[in-house]
PDB file of N, CA and C in Angstrom:
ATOM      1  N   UNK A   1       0.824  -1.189   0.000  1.00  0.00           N
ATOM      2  CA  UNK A   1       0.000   0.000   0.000  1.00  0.00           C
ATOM      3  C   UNK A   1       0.869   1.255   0.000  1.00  0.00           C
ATOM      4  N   UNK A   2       1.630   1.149   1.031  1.00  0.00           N
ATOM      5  CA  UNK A   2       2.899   2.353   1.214  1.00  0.00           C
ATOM      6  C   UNK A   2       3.334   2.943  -0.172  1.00  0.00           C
ATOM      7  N   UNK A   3       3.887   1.669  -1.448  1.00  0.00           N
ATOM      8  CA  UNK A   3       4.551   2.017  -2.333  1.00  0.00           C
ATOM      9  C   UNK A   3       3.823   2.409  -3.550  1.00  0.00           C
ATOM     10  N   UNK A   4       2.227   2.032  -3.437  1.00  0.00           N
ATOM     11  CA  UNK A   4       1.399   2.728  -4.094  1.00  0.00           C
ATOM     12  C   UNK A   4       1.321   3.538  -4.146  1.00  0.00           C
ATOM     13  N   UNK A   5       1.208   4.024  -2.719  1.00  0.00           N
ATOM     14  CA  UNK A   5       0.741   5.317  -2.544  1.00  0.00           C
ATOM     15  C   UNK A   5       2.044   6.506  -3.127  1.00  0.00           C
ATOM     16  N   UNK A   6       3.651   6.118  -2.883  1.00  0.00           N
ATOM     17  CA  UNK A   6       4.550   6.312  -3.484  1.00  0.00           C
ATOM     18  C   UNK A   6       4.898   6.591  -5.339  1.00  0.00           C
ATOM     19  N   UNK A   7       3.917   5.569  -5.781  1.00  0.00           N
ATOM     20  CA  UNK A   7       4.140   5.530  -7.040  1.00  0.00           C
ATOM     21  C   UNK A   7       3.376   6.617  -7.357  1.00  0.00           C
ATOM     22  N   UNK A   8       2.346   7.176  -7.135  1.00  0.00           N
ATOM     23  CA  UNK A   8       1.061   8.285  -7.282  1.00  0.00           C
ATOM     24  C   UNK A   8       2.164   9.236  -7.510  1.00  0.00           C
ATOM     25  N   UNK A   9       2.448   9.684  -6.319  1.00  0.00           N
ATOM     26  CA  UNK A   9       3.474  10.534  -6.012  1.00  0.00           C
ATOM     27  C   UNK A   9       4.401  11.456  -7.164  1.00  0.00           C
ATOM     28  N   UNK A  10       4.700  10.188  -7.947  1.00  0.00           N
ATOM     29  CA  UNK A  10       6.146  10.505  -8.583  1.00  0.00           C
ATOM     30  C   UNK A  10       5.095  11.163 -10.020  1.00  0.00           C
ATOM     31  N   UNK A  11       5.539  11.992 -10.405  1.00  0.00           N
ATOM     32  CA  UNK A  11       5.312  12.926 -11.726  1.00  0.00           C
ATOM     33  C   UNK A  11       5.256  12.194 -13.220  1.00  0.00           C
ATOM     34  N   UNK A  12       4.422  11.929 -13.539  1.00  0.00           N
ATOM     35  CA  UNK A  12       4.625  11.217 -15.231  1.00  0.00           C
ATOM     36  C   UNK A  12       6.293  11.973 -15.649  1.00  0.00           C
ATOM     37  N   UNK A  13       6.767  12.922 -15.674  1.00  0.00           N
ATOM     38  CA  UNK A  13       7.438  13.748 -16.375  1.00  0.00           C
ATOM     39  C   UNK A  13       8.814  12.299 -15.795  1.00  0.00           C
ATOM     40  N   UNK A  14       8.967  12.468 -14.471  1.00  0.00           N
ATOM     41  CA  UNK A  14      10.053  11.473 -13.343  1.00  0.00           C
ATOM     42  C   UNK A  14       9.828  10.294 -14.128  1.00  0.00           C
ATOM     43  N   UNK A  15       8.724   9.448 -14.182  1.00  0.00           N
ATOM     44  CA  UNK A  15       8.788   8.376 -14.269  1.00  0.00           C
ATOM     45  C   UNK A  15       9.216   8.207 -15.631  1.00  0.00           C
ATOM     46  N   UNK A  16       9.075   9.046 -17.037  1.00  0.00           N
ATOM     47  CA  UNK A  16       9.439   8.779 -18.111  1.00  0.00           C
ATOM     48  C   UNK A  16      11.091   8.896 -17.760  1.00  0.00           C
ATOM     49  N   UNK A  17      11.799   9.791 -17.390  1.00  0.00           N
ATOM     50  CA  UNK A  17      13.147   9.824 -16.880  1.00  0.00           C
ATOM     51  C   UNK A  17      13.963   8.821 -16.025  1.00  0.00           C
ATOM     52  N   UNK A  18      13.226   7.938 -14.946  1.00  0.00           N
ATOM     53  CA  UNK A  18      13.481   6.678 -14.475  1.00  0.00           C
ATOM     54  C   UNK A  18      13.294   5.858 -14.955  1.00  0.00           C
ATOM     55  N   UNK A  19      12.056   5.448 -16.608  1.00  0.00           N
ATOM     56  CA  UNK A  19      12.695   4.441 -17.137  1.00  0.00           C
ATOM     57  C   UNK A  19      13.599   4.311 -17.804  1.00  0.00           C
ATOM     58  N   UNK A  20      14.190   6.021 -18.406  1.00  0.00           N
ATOM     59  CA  UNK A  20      15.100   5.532 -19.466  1.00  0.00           C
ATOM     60  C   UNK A  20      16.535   5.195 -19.068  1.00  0.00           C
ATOM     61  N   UNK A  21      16.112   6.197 -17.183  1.00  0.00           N
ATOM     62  CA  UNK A  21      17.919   5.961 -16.594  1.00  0.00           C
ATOM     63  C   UNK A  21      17.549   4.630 -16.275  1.00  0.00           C
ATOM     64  N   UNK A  22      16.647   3.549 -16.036  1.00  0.00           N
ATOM     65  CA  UNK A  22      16.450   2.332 -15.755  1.00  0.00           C
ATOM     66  C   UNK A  22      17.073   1.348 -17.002  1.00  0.00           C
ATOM     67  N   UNK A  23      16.665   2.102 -17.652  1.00  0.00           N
ATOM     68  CA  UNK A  23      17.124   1.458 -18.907  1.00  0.00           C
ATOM     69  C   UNK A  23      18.469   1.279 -19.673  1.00  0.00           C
ATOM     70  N   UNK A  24      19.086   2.713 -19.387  1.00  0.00           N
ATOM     71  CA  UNK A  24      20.616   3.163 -19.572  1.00  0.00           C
ATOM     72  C   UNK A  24      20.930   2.089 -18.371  1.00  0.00           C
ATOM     73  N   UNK A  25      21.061   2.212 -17.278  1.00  0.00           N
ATOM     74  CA  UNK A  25      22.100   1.469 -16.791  1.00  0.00           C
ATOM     75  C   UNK A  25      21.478  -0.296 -16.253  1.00  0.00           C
ATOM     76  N   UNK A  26      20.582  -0.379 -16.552  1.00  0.00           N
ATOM     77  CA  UNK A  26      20.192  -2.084 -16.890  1.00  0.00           C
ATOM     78  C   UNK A  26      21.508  -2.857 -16.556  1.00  0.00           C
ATOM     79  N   UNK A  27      22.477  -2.718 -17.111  1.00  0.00           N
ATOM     80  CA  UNK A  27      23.200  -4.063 -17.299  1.00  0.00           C
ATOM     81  C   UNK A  27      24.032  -4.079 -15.457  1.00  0.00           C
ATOM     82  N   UNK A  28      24.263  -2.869 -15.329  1.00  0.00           N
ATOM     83  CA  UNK A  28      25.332  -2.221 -13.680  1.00  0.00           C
ATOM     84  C   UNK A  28      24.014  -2.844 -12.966  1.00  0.00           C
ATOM     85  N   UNK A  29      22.789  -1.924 -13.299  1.00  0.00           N
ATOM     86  CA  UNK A  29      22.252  -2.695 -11.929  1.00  0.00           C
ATOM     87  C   UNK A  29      21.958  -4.158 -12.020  1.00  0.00           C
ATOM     88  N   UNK A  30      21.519  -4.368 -12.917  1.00  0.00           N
ATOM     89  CA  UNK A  30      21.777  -6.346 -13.232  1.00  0.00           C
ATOM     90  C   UNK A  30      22.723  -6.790 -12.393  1.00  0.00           C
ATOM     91  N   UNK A  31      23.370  -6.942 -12.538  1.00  0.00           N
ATOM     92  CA  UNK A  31      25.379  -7.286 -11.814  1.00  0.00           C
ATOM     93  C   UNK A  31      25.054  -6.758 -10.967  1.00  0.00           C
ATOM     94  N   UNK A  32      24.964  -5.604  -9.816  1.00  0.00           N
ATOM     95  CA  UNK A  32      24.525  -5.440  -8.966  1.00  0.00           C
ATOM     96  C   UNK A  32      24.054  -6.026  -7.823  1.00  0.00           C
ATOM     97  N   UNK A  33      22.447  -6.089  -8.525  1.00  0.00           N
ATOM     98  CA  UNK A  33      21.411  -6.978  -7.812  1.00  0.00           C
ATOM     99  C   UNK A  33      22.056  -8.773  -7.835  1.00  0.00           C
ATOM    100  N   UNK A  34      23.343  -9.170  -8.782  1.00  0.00           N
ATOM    101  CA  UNK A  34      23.342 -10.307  -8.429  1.00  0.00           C
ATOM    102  C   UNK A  34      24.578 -10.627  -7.366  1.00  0.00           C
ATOM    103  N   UNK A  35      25.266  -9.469  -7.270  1.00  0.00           N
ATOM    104  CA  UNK A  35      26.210  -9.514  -6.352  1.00  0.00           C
ATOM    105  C   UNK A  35      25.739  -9.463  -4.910  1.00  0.00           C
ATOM    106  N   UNK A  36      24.784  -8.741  -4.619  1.00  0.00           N
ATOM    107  CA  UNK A  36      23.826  -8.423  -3.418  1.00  0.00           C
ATOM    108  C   UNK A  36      22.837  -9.543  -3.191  1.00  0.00           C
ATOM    109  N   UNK A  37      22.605 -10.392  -3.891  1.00  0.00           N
ATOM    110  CA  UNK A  37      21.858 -11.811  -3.734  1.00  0.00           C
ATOM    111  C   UNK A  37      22.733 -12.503  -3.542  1.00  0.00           C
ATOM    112  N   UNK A  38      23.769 -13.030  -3.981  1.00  0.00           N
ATOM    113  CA  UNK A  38      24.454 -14.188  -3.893  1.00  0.00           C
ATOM    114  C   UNK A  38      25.586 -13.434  -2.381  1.00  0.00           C
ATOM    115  N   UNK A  39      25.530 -12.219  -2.151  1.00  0.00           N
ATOM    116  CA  UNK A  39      26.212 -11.963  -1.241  1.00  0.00           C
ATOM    117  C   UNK A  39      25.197 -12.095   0.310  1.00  0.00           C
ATOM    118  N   UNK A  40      24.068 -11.934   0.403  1.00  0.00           N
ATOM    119  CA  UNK A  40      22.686 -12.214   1.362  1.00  0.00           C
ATOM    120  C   UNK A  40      22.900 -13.496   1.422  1.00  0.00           C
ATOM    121  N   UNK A  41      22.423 -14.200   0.446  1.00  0.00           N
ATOM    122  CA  UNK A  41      22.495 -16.019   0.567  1.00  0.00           C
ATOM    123  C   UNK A  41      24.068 -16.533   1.541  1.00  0.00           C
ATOM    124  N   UNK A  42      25.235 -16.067   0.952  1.00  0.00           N
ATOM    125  CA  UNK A  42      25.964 -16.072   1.346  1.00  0.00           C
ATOM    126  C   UNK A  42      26.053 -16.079   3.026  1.00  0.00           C
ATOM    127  N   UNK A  43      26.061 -14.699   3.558  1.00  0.00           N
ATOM    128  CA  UNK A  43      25.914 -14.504   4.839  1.00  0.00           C
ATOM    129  C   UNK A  43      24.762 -14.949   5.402  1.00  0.00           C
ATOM    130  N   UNK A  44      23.674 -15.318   5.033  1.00  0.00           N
ATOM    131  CA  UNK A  44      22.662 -16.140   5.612  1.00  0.00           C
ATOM    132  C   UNK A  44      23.296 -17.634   5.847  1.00  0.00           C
ATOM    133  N   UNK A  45      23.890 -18.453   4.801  1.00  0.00           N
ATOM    134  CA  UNK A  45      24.507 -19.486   4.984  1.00  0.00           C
ATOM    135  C   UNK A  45      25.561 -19.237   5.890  1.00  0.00           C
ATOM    136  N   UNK A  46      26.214 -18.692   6.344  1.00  0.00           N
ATOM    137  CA  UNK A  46      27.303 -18.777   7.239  1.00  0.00           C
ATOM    138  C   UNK A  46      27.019 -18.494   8.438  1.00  0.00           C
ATOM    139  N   UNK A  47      26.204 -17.806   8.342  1.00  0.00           N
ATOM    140  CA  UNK A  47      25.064 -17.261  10.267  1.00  0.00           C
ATOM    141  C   UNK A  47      24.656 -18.398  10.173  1.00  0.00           C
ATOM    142  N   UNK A  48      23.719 -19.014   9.596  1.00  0.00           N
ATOM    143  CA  UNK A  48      23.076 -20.271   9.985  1.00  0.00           C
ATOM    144  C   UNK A  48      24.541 -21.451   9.576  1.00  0.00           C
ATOM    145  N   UNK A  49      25.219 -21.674  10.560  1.00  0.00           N
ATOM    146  CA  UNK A  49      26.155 -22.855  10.405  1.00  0.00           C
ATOM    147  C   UNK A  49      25.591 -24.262  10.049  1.00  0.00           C
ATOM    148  N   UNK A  50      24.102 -24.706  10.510  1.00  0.00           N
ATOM    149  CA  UNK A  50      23.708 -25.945   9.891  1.00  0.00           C
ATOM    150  C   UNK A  50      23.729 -26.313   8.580  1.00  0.00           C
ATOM    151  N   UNK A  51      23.438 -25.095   7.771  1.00  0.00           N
ATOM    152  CA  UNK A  51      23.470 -25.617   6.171  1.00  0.00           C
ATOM    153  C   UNK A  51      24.603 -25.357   5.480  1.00  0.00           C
ATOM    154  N   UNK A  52      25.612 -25.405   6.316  1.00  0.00           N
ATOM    155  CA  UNK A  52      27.220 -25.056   5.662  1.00  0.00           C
ATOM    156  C   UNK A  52      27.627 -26.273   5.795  1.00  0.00           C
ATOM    157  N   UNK A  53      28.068 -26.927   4.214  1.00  0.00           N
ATOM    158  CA  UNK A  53      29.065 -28.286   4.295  1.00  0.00           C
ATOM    159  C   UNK A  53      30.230 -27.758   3.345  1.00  0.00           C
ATOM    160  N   UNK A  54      31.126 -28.661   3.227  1.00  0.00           N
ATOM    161  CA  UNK A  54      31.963 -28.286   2.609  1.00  0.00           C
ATOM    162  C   UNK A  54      31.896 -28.576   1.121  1.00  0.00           C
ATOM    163  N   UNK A  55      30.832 -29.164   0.420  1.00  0.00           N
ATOM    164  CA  UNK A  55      30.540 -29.104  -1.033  1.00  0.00           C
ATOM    165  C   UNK A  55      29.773 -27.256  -1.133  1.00  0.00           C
ATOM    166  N   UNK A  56      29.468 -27.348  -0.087  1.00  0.00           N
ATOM    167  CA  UNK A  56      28.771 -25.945  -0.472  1.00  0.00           C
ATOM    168  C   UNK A  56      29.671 -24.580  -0.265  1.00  0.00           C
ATOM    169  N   UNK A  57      30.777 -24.825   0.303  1.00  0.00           N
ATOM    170  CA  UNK A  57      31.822 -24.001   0.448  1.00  0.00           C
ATOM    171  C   UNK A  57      32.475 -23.815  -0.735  1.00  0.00           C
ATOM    172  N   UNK A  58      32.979 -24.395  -1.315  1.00  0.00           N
ATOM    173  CA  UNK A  58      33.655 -25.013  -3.047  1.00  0.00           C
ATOM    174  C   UNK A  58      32.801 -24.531  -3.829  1.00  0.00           C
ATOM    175  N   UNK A  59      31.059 -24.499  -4.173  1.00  0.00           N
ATOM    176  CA  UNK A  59      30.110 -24.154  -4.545  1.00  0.00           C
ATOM    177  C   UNK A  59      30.413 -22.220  -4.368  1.00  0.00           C
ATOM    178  N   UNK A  60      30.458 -22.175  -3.163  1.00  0.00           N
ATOM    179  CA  UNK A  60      29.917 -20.462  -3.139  1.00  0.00           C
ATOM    180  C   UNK A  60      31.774 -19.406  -3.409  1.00  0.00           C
ATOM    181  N   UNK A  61      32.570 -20.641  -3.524  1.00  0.00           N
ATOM    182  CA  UNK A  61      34.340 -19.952  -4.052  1.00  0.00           C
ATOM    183  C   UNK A  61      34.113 -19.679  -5.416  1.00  0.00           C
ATOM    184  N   UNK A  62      33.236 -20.795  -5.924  1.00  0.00           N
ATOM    185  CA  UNK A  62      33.188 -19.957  -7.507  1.00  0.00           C
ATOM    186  C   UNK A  62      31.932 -19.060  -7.772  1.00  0.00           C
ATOM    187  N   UNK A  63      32.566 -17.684  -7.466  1.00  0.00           N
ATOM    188  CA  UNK A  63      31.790 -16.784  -7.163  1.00  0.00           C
ATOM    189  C   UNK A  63      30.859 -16.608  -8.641  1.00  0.00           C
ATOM    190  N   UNK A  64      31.681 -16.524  -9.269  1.00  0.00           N
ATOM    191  CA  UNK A  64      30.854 -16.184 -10.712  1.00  0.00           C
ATOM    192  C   UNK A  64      29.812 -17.467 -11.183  1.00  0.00           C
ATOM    193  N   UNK A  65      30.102 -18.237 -11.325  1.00  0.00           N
ATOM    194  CA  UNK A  65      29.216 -19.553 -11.484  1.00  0.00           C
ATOM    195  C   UNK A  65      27.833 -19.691  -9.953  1.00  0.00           C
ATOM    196  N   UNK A  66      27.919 -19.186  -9.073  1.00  0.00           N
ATOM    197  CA  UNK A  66      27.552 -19.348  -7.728  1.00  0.00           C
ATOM    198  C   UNK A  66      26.083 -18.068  -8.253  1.00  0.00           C
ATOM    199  N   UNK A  67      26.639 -16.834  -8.157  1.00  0.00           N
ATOM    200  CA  UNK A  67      26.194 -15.445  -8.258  1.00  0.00           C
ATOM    201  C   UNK A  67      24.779 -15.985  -9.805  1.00  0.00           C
ATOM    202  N   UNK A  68      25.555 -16.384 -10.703  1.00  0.00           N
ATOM    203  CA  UNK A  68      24.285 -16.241 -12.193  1.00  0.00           C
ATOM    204  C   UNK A  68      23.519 -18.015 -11.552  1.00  0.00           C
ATOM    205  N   UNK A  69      23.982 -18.617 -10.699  1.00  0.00           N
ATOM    206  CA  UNK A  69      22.941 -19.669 -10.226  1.00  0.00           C
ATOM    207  C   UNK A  69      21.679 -19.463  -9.098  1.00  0.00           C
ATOM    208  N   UNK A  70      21.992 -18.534  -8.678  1.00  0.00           N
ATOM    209  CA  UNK A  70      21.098 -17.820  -6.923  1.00  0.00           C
ATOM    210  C   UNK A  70      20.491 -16.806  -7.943  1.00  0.00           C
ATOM    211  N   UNK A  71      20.372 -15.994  -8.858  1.00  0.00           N
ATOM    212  CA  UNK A  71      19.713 -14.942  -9.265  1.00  0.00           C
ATOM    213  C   UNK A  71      19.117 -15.873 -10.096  1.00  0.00           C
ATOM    214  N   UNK A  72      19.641 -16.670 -11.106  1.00  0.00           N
ATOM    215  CA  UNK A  72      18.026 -17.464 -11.722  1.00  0.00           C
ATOM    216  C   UNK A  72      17.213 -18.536 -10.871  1.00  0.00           C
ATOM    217  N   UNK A  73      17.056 -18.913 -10.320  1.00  0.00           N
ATOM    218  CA  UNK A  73      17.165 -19.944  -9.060  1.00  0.00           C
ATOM    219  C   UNK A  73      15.703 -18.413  -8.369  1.00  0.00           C
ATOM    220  N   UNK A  74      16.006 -17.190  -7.743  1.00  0.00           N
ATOM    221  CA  UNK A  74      15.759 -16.346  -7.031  1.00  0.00           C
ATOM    222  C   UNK A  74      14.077 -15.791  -8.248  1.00  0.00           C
ATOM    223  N   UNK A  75      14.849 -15.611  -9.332  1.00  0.00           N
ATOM    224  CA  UNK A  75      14.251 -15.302 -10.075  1.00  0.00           C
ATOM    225  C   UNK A  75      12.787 -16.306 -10.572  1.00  0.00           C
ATOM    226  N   UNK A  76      13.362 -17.698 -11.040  1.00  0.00           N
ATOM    227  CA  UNK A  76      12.271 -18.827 -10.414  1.00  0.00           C
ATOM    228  C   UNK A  76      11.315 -18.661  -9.512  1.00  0.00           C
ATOM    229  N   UNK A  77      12.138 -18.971  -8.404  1.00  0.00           N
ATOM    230  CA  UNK A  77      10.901 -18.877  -7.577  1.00  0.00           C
ATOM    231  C   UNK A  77      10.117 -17.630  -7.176  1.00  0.00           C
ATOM    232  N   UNK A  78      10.691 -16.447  -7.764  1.00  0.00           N
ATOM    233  CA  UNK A  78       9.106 -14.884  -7.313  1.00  0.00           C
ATOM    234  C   UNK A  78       8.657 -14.794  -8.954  1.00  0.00           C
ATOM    235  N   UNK A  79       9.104 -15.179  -9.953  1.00  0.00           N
ATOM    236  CA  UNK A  79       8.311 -15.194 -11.155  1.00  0.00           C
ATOM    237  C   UNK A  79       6.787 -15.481 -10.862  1.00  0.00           C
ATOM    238  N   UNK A  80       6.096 -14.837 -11.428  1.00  0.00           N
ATOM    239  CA  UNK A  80       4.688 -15.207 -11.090  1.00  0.00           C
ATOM    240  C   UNK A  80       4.232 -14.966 -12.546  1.00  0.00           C
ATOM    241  N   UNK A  81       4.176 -16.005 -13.529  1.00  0.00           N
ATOM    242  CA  UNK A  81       3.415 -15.836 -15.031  1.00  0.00           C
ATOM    243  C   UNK A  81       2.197 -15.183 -14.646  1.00  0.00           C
ATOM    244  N   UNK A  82       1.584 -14.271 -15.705  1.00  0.00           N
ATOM    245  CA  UNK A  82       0.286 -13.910 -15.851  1.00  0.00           C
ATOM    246  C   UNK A  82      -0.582 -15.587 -16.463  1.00  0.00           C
ATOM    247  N   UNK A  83      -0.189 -16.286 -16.752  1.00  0.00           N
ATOM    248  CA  UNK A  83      -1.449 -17.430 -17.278  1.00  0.00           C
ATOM    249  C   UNK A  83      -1.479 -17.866 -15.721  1.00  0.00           C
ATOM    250  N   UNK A  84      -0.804 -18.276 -14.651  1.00  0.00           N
ATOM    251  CA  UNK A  84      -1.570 -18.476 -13.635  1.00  0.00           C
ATOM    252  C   UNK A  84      -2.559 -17.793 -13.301  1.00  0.00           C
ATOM    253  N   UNK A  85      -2.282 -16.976 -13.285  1.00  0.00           N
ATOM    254  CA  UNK A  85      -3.626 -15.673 -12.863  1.00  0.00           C
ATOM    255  C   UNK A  85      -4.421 -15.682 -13.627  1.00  0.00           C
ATOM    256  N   UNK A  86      -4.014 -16.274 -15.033  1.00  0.00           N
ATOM    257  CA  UNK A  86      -5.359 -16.376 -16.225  1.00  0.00           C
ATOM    258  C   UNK A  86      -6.252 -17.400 -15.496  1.00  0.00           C
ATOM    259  N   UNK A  87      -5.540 -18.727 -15.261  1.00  0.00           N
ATOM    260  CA  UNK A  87      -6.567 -19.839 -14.967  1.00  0.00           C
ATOM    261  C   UNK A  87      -7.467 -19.608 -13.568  1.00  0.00           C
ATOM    262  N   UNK A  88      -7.042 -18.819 -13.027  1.00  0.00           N
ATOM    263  CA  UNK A  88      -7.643 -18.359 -11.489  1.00  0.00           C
ATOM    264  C   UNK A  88      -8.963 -17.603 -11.983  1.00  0.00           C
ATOM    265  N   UNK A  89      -8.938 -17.169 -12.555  1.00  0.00           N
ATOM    266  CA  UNK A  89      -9.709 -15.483 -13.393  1.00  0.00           C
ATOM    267  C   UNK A  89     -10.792 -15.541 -13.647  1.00  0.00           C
ATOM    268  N   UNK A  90     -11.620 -15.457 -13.054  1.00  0.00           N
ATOM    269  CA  UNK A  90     -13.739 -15.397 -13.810  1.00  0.00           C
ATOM    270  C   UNK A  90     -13.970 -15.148 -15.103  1.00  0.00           C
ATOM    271  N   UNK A  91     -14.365 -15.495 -15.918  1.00  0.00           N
ATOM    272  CA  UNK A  91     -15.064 -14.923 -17.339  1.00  0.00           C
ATOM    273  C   UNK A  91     -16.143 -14.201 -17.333  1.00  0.00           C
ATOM    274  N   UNK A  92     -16.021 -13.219 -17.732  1.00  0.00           N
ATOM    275  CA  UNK A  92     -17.269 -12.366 -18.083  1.00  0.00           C
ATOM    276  C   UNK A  92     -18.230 -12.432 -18.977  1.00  0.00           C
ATOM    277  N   UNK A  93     -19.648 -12.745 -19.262  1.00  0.00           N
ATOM    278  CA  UNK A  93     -20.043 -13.257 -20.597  1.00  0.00           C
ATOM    279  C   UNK A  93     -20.652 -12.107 -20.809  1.00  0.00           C
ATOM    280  N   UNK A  94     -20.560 -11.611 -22.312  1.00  0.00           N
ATOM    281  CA  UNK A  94     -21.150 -10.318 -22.608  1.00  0.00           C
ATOM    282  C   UNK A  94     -22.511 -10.682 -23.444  1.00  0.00           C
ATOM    283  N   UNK A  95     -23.487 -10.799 -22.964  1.00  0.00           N
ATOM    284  CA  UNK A  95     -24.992 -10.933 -23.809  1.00  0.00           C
ATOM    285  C   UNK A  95     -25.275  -9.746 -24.898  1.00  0.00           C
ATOM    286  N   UNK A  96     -25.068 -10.116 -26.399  1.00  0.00           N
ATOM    287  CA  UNK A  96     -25.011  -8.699 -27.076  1.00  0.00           C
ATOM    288  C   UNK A  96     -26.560  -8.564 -27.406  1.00  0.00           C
ATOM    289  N   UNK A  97     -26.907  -7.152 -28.039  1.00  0.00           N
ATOM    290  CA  UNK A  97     -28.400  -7.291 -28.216  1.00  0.00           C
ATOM    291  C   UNK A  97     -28.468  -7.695 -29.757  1.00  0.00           C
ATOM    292  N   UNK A  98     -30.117  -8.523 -30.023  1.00  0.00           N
ATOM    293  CA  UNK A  98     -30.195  -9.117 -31.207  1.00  0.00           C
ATOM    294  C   UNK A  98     -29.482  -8.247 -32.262  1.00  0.00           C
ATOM    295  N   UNK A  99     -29.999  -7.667 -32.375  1.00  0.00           N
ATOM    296  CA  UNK A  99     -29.587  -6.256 -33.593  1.00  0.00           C
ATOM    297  C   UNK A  99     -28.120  -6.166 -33.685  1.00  0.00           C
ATOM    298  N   UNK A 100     -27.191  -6.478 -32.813  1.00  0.00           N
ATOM    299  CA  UNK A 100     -25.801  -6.343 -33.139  1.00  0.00           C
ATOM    300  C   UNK A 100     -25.521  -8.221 -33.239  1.00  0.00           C
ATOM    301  N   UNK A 101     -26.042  -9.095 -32.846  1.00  0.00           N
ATOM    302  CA  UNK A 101     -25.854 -10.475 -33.270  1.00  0.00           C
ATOM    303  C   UNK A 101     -25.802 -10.696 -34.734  1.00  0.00           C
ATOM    304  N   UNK A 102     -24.724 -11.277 -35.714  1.00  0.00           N
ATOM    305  CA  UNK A 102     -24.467 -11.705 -36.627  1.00  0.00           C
ATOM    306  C   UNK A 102     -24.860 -12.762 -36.726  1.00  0.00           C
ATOM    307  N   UNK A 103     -25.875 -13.513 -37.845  1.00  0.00           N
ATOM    308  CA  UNK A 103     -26.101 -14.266 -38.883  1.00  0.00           C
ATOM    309  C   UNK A 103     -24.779 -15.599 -38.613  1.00  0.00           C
ATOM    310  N   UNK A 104     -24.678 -16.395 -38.101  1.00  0.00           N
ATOM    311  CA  UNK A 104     -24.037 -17.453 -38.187  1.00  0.00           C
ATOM    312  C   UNK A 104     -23.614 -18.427 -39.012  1.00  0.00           C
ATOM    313  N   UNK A 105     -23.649 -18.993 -40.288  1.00  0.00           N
ATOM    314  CA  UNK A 105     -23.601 -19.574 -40.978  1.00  0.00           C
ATOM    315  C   UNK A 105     -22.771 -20.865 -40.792  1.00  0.00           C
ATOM    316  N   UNK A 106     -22.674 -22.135 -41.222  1.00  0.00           N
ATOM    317  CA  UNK A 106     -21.845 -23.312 -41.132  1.00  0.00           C
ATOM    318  C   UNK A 106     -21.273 -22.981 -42.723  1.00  0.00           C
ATOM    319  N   UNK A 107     -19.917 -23.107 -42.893  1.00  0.00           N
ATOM    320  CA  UNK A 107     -19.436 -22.754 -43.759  1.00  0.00           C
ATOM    321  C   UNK A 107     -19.034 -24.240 -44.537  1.00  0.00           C
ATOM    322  N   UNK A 108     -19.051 -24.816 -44.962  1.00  0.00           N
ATOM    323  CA  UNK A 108     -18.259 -26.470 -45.612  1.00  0.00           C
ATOM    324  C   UNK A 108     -17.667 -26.558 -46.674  1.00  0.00           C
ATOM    325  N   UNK A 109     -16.381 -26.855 -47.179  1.00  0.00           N
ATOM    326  CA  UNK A 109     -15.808 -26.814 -48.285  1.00  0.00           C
ATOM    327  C   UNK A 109     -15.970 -28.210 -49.187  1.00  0.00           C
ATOM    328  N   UNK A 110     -15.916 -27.876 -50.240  1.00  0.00           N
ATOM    329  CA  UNK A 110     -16.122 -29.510 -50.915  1.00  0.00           C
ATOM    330  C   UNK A 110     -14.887 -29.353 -51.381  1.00  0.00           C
ATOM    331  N   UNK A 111     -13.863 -30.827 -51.084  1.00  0.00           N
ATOM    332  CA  UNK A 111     -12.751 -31.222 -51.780  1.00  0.00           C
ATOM    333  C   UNK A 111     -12.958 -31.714 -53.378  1.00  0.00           C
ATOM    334  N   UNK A 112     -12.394 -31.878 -54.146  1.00  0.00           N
ATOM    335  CA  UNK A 112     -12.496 -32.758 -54.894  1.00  0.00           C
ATOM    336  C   UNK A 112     -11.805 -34.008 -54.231  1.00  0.00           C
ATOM    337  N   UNK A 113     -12.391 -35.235 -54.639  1.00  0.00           N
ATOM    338  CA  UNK A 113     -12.458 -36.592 -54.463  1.00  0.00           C
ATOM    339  C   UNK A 113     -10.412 -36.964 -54.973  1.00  0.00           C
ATOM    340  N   UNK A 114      -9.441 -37.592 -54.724  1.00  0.00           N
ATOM    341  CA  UNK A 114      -8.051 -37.399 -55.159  1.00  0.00           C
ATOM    342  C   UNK A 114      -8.547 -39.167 -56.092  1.00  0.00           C
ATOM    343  N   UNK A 115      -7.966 -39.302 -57.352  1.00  0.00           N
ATOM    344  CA  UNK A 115      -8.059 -40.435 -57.776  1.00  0.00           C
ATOM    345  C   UNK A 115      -6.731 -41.362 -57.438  1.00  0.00           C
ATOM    346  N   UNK A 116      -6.813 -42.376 -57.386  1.00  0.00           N
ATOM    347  CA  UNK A 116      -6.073 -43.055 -56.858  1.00  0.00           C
ATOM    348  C   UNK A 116      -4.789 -44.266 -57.827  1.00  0.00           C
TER     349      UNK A 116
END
């Protein structure tokens, strides 16, 4: 609600200007956001000492292979497709009036017969 109310806020004029600086620097904050995920996971795994083994130590040294596995992995699981939300979704049936109802017809094509 907070960030709704936030988004109101911001000026059409701002927001055309934050997508394009969103857009200009895309790739920095990309890399970014995956350095700051795989660096969270990281220190979460090491505060919590139970889920630290030593395959997973070897795992989180190769930082670069580690970092593009936790951001798609991260990315997985908060993806939320719109067709889920399709199949959830009520249909609306629109009853049109006669006068705008079209004439229906069954249309059937005749092949010719192929000789053999």
């Amino acid at each position: 609600m907070i960030f709704q109310l936030t988004l109101k806020k911001i000026r059409l004029k701002n927001k055309k200007k934050l997508d394009e600086l969103i857009v200009k620097y895309n790739d920095v904050l990309y890399e970014s956001m995956k350095i700051s995920l795989a660096e969270d996971l990281m220190n979460l795994i090491i505060t919590n000492r139970d889920d630290l083994d030593q395959d997973l130590k070897e795992t989180m040294q190769e930082k670069r292979e580690f970092k593009e596995y936790v951001i798609k992995q991260f990315f997985k699981n908060n993806y939320k497709p719109v067709t889920k939300e399709l199949s959830s979704m009520t249909e609306e049936k629109i009853k049109l009036p006669k006068h705008l109802k079209s004439k229906q017809r069954k249309v059937t094509k005749i092949y010719p017969q192929e000789s053999k």
